[in-house]
Protein backbone atom coordinates (compact mmCIF):
# COMPACT_ATOMS: atom_id res chain seq x y z
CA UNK A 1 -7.77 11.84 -10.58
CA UNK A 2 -10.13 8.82 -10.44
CA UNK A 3 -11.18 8.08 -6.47
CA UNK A 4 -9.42 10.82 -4.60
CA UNK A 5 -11.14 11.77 -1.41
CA UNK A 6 -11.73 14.92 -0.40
CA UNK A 7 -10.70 14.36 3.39
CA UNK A 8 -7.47 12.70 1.91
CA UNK A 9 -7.15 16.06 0.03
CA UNK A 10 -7.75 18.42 2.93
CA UNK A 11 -4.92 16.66 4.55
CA UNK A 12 -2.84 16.96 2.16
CA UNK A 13 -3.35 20.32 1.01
CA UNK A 14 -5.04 22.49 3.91
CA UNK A 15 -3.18 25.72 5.28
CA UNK A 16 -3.95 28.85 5.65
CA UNK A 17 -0.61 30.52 5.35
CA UNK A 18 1.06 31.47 2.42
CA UNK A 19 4.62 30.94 3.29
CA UNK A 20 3.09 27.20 4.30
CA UNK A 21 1.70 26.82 1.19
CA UNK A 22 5.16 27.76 -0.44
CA UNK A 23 6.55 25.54 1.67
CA UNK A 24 4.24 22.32 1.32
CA UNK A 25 4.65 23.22 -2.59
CA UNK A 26 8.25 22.73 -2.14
CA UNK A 27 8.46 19.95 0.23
CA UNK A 28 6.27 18.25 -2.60
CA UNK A 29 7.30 19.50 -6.24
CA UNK A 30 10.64 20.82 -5.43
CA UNK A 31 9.06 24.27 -7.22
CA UNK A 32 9.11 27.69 -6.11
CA UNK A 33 8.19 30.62 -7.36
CA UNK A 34 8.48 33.76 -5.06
CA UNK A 35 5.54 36.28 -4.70
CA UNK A 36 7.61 38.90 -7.27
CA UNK A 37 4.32 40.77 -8.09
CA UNK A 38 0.69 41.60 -7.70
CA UNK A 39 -0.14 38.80 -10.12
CA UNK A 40 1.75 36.24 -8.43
CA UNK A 41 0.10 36.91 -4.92
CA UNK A 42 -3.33 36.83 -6.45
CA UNK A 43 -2.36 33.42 -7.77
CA UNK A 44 -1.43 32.62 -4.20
CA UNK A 45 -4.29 33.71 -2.41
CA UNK A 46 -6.33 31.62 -5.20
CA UNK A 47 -4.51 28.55 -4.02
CA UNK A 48 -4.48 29.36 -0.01
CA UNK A 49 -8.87 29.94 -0.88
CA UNK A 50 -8.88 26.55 -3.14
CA UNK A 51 -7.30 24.67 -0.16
CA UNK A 52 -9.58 26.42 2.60
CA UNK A 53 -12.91 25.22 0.49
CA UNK A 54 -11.35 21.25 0.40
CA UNK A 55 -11.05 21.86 3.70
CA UNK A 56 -14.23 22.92 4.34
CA UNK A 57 -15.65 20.51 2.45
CA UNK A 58 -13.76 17.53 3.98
CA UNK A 59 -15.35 19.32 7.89
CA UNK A 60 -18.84 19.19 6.07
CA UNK A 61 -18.96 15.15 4.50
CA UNK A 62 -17.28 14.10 8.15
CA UNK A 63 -19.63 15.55 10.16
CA UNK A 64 -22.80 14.74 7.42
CA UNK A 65 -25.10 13.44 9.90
CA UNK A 66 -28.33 13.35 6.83
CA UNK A 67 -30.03 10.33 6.66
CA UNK A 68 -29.94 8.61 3.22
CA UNK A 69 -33.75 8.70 2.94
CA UNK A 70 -33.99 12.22 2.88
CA UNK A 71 -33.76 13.73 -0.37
CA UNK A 72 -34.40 17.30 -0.38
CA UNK A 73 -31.66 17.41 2.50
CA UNK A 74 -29.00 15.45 0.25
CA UNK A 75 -29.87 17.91 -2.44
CA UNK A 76 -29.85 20.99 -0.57
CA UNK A 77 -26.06 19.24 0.88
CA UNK A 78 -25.09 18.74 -2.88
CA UNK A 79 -26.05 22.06 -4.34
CA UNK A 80 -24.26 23.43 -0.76
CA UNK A 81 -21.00 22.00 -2.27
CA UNK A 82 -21.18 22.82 -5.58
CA UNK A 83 -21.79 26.09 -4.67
CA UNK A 84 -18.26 26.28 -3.02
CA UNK A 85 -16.75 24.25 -5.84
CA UNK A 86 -18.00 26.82 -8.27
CA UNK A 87 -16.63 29.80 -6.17
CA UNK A 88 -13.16 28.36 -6.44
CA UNK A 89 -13.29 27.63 -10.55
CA UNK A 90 -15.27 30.98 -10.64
CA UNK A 91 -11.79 32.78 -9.04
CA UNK A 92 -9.43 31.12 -11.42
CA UNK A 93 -11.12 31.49 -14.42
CA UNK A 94 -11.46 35.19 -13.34
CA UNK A 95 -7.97 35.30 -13.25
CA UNK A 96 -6.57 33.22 -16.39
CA UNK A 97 -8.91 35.78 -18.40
CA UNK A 98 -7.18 38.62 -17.27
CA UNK A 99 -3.35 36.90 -16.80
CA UNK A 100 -4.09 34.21 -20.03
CA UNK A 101 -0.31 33.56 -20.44
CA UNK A 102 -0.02 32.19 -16.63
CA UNK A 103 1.73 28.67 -16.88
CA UNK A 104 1.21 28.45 -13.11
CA UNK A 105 -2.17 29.60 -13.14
CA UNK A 106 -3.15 26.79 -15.59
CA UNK A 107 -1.67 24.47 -13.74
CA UNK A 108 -2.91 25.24 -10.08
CA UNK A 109 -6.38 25.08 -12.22
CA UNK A 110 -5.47 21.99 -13.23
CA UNK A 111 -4.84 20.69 -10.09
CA UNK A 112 -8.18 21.80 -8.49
CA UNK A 113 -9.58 20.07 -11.28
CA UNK A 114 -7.96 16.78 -10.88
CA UNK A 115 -8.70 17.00 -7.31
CA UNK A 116 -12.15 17.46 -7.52
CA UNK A 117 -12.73 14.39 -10.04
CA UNK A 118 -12.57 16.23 -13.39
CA UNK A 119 -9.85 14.53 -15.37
CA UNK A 120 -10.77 16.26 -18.65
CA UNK A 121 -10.74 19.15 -17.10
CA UNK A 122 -7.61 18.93 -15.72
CA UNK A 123 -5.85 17.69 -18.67
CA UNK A 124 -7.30 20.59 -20.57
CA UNK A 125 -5.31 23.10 -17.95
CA UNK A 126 -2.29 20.93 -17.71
CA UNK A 127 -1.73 21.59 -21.78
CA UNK A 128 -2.75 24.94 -21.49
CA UNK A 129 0.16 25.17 -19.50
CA UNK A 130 2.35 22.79 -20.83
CA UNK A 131 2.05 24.93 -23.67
CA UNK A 132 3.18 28.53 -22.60
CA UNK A 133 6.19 26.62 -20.00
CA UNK A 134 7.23 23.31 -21.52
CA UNK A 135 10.23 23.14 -19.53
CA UNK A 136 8.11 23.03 -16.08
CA UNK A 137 8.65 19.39 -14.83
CA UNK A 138 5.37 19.93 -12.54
CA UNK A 139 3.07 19.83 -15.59
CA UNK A 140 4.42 17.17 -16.92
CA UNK A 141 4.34 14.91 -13.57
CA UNK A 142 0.81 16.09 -13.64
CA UNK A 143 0.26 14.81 -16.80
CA UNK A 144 1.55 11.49 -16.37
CA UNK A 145 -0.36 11.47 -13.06
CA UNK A 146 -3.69 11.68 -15.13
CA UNK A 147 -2.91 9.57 -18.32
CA UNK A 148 -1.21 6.19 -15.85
CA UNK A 149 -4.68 6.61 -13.81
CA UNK A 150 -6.98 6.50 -17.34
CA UNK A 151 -4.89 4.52 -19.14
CA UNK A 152 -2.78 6.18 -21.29
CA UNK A 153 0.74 4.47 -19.61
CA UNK A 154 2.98 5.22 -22.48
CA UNK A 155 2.35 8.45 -22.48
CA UNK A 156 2.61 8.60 -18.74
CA UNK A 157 5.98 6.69 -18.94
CA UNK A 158 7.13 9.32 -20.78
CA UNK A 159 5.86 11.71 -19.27
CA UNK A 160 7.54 10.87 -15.88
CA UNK A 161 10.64 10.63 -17.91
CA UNK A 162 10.48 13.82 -19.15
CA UNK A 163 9.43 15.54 -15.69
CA UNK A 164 12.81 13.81 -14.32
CA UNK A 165 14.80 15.05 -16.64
CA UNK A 166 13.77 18.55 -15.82
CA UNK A 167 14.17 17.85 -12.87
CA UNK A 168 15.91 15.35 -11.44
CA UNK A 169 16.26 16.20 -7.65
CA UNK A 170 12.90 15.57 -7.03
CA UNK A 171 11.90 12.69 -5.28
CA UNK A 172 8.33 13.15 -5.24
CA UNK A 173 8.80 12.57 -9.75
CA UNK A 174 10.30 9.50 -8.78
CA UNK A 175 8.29 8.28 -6.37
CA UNK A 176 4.92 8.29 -8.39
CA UNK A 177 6.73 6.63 -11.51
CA UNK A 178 7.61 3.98 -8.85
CA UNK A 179 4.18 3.29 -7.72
CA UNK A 180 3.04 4.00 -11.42
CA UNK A 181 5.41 1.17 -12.74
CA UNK A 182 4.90 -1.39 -10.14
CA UNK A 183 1.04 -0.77 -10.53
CA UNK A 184 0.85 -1.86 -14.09
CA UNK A 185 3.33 -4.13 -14.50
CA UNK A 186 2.40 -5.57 -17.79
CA UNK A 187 2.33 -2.52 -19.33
CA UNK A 188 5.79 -1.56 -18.19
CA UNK A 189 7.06 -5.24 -19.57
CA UNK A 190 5.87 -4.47 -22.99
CA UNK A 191 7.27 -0.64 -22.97
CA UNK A 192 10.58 -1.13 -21.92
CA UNK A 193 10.38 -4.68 -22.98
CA UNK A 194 11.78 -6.46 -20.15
CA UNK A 195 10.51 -9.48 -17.55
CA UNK A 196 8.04 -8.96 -14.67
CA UNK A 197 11.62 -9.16 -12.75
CA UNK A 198 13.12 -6.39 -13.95
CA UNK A 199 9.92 -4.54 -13.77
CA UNK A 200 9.83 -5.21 -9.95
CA UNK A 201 13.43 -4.00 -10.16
CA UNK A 202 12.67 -0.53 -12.33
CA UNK A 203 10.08 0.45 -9.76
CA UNK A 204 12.40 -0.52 -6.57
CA UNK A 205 15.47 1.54 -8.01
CA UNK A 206 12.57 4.36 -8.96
CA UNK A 207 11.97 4.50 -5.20
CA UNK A 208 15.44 3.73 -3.55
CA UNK A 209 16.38 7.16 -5.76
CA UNK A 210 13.41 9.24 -4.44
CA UNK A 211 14.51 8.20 -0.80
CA UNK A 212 17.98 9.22 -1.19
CA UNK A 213 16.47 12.81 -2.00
CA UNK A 214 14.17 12.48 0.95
CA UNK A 215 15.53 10.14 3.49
CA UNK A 216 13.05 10.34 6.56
CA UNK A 217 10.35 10.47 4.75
CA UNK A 218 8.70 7.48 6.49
CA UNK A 219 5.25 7.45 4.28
CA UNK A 220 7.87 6.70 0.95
CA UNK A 221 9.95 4.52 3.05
CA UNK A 222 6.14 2.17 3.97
CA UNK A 223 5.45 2.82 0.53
CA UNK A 224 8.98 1.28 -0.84
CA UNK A 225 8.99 -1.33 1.53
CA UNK A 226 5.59 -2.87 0.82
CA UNK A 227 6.01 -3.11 -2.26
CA UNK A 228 7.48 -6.42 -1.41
CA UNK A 229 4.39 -7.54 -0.65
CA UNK A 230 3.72 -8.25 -4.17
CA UNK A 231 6.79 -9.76 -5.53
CA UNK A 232 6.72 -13.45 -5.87
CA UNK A 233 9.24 -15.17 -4.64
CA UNK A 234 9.11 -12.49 -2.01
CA UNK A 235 12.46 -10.88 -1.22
CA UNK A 236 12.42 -11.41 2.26
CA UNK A 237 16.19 -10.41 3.33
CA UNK A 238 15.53 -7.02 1.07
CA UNK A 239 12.18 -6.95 2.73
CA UNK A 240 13.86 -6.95 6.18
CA UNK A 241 16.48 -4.43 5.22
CA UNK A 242 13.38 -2.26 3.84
CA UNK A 243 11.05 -2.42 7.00
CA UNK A 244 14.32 -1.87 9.58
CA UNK A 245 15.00 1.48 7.74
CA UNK A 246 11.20 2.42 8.17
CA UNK A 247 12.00 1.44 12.33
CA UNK A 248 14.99 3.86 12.39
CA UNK A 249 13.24 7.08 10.84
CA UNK A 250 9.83 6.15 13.06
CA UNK A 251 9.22 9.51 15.34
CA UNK A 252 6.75 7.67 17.98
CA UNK A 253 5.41 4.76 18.64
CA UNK A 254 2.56 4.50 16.77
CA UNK A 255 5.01 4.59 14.21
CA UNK A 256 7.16 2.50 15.65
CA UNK A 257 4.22 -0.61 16.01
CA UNK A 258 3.02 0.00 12.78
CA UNK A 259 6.06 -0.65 11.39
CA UNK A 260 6.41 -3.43 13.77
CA UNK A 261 3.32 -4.92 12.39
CA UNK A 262 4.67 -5.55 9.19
CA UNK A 263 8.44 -6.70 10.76
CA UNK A 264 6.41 -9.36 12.63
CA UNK A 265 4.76 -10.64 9.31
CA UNK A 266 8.13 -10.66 7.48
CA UNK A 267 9.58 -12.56 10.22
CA UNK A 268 7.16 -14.66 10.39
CA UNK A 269 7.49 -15.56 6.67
CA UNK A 270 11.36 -15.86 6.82
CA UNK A 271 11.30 -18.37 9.34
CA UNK A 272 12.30 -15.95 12.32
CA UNK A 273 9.11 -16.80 14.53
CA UNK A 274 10.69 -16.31 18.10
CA UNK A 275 11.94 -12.56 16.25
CA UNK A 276 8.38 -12.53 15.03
CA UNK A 277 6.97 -12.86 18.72
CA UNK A 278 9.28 -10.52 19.83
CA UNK A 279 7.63 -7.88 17.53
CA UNK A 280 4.38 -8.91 18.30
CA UNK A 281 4.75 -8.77 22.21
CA UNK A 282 5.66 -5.24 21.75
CA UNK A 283 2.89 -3.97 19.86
CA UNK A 284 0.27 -2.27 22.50
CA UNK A 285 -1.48 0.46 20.58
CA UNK A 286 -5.18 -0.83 20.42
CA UNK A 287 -5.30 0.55 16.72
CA UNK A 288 -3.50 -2.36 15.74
CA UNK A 289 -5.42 -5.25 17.79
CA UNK A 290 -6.64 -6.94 15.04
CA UNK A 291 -3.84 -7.11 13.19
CA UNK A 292 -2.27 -8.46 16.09
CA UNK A 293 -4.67 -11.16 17.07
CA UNK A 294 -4.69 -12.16 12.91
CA UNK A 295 -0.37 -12.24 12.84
CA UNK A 296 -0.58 -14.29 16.00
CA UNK A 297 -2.75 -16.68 14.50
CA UNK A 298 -0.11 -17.30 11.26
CA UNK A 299 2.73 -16.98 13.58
CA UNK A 300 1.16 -20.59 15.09
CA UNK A 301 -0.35 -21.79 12.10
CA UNK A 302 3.68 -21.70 10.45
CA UNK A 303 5.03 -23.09 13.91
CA UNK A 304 2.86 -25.91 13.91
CA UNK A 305 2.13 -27.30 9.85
CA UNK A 306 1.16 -30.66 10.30
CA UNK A 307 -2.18 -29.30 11.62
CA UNK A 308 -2.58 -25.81 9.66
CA UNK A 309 -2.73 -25.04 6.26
CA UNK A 310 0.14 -22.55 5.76
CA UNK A 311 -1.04 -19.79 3.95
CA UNK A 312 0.15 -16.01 3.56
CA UNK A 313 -3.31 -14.97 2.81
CA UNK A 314 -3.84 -15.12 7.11
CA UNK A 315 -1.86 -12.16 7.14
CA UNK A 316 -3.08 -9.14 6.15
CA UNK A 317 -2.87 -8.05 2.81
CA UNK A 318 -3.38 -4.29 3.40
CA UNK A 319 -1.91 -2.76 7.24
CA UNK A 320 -3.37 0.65 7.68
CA UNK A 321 -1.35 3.51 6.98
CA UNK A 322 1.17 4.36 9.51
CA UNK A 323 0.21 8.09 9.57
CA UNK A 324 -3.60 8.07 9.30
CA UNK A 325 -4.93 10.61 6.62
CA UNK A 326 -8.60 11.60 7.28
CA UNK A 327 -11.30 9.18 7.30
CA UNK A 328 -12.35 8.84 4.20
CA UNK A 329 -15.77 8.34 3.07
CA UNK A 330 -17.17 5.12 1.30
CA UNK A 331 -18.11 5.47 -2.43
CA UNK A 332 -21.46 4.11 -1.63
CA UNK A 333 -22.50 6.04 1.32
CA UNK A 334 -24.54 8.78 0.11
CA UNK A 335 -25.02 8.32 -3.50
CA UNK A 336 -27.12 11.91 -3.97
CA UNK A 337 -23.38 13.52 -3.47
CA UNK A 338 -21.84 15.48 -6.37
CA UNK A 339 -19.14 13.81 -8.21
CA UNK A 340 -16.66 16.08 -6.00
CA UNK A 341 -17.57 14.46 -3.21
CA UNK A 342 -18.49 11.03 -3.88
CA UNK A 343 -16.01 9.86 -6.61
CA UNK A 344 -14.03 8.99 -3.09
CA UNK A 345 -11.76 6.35 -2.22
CA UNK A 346 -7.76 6.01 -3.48
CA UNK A 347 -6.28 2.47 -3.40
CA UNK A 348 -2.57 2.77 -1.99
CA UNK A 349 -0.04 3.90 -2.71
CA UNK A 350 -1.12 7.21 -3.66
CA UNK A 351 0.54 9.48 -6.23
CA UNK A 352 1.46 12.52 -5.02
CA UNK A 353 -1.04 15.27 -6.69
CA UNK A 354 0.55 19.18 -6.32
CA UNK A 355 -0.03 22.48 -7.24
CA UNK A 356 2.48 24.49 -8.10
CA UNK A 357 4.20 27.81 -7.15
């Protein structure tokens, strides 16, 4: 997986329990597979280990504190990390050679793999165990995950297809061919040969189905609704439907202003500007100051034309997440970090990366 931080990981992945990690791997792959035998809870305490060393990992590059000058440090930090890295592939290689017709095994390999920055890697596990369990629809959502991020879309088209029909109660499937769709656009138009239009429309009916599987999920609901953002003409009375049904599932209110940030900008670009002010009045949490002070300023600038230029480009382009993942850390900050560790940053939205069980 190209870009995937390790602190973006950690959050997504780290437990230490194994009915949470049965439970996180159903919330997210709609997969379970119950710990029936000895083999099967070895596999499981491989995965609980594999998400304790992200973890780990994530608490060491946050609190790195090395100063890019000194080398032997950085080095002694890298070889620190590969060190755990190696530990975890160590376990799961140990355990594919003695249980080599594991489709799950492969798989949770695969995963590690992909997480860590090691595409070929991964893809090598993911057909390992696409071969042995062809009907899993995880492996095959993994697959697609891999070829849409290096370029092979029309196999990841397919792929997504395919995991969906396996499987077609699971919104997290639906919600990465979404993003994967919308995301390369031209691509789509010339597989399914349709306009940029109906593109737009294929991802949005991608993710209205995953959120009819998983209804309060508010990070899908942000995702769905900014994907507005990028549709010219923008859709504004489907953008405002979108953005009020991320308000009603909000669960505080830094939730609530986040989403409040974007109403505000909507508003302000359907013509709504004393709804738009409104918004804006309300929103208190210092996190979102800036944003604030910038909305304010196109909230005028479209109230008063004849002496601003009216462009969208004052608002923001990109609002921070509404649930904050863990800071992650900038590609270029310590370039003596292992490929783990410094192939970093994922542009939004995010597929949704699992292992399974």
């Amino acid at each position: 997986m190209s870009n995937l931080t390790v602190g973006l990981l950690s959050a997504l992945l780290s437990t230490n329990q194994p009915q949470a990690v049965s439970n996180l791997v159903q919330d997210q792959t709609g997969i379970s597979v119950p710990i029936a035998d000895p083999e099967e809870q070895e596999l499981r305490n491989l995965m609980i280990g594999d998400d304790a060393a992200m973890d780990e990992i994530n608490s060491w590059i946050s609190t790195n504190q090395i100063p890019r000058t000194d080398t032997n440090a950085l080095v002694a930090f890298n070889h620190k990390i590969n060190e755990r890295l190696d530990g975890v592939k160590d376990g799961y290689n140990h355990f594919l050679r003695n249980h080599p017709q594991n489709a799950h095994g492969y798989l949770a390999y695969g995963s590690f793999l992909a997480d860590i920055g090691d595409e070929e890697g991964a893809r090598t596990q993911y057909e390992n165990s696409k071969q042995i369990d062809p009907k899993n629809p995880a492996v095959w959502n993994q697959m697609a995950n891999i070829d849409g991020e290096s370029g092979g879309l029309t196999n990841a088209f397919a792929e997504y297809t395919e995991a969906l029909r396996l499987d077609p109660s699971e919104p997290v499937y639906y919600r990465n061919f979404a993003t994967t769709v919308y995301l390369f656009r031209k691509d789509a138009r010339e597989y399914y040969h349709i306009t940029e239009q109906q593109v737009f429309d294929k991802s949005l009916d991608l993710y209205q189905q995953a959120m009819k599987l998983a209804p309060d999920d508010l990070v899908l609901a942000t995702d769905y609704a900014e994907s507005y953002y990028g549709i010219k003409p923008l859709r504004l009375n489907d953008a405002l439907v979108a953005w009020t049904n991320c308000l009603n599932i909000c669960k505080d209110d830094t939730e609530r202003q986040g989403v409040l940030v974007h109403m505000a900008r909507v508003k302000i670009l359907a013509g709504s500007f004393d709804e738009a002010q409104a918004h804006l009045d309300s929103i208190t949490n210092p996190e979102f100051a800036e944003l604030k002070r910038r909305l304010t300023r196109m909230l005028n600038e479209h109230k008063n034309p004849s002496t601003n230029t009216l462009e969208e480009t004052s608002a923001p382009t990109n609002t921070p997440p509404i649930t904050a993942p863990v800071p992650a850390l900038p590609a270029d900050t310590n370039p003596s970090l292992p490929a783990a560790a410094a192939k970093l940053q994922l542009a939004p939205p995010a597929l949704r990366e699992q292992k399974p069980q």
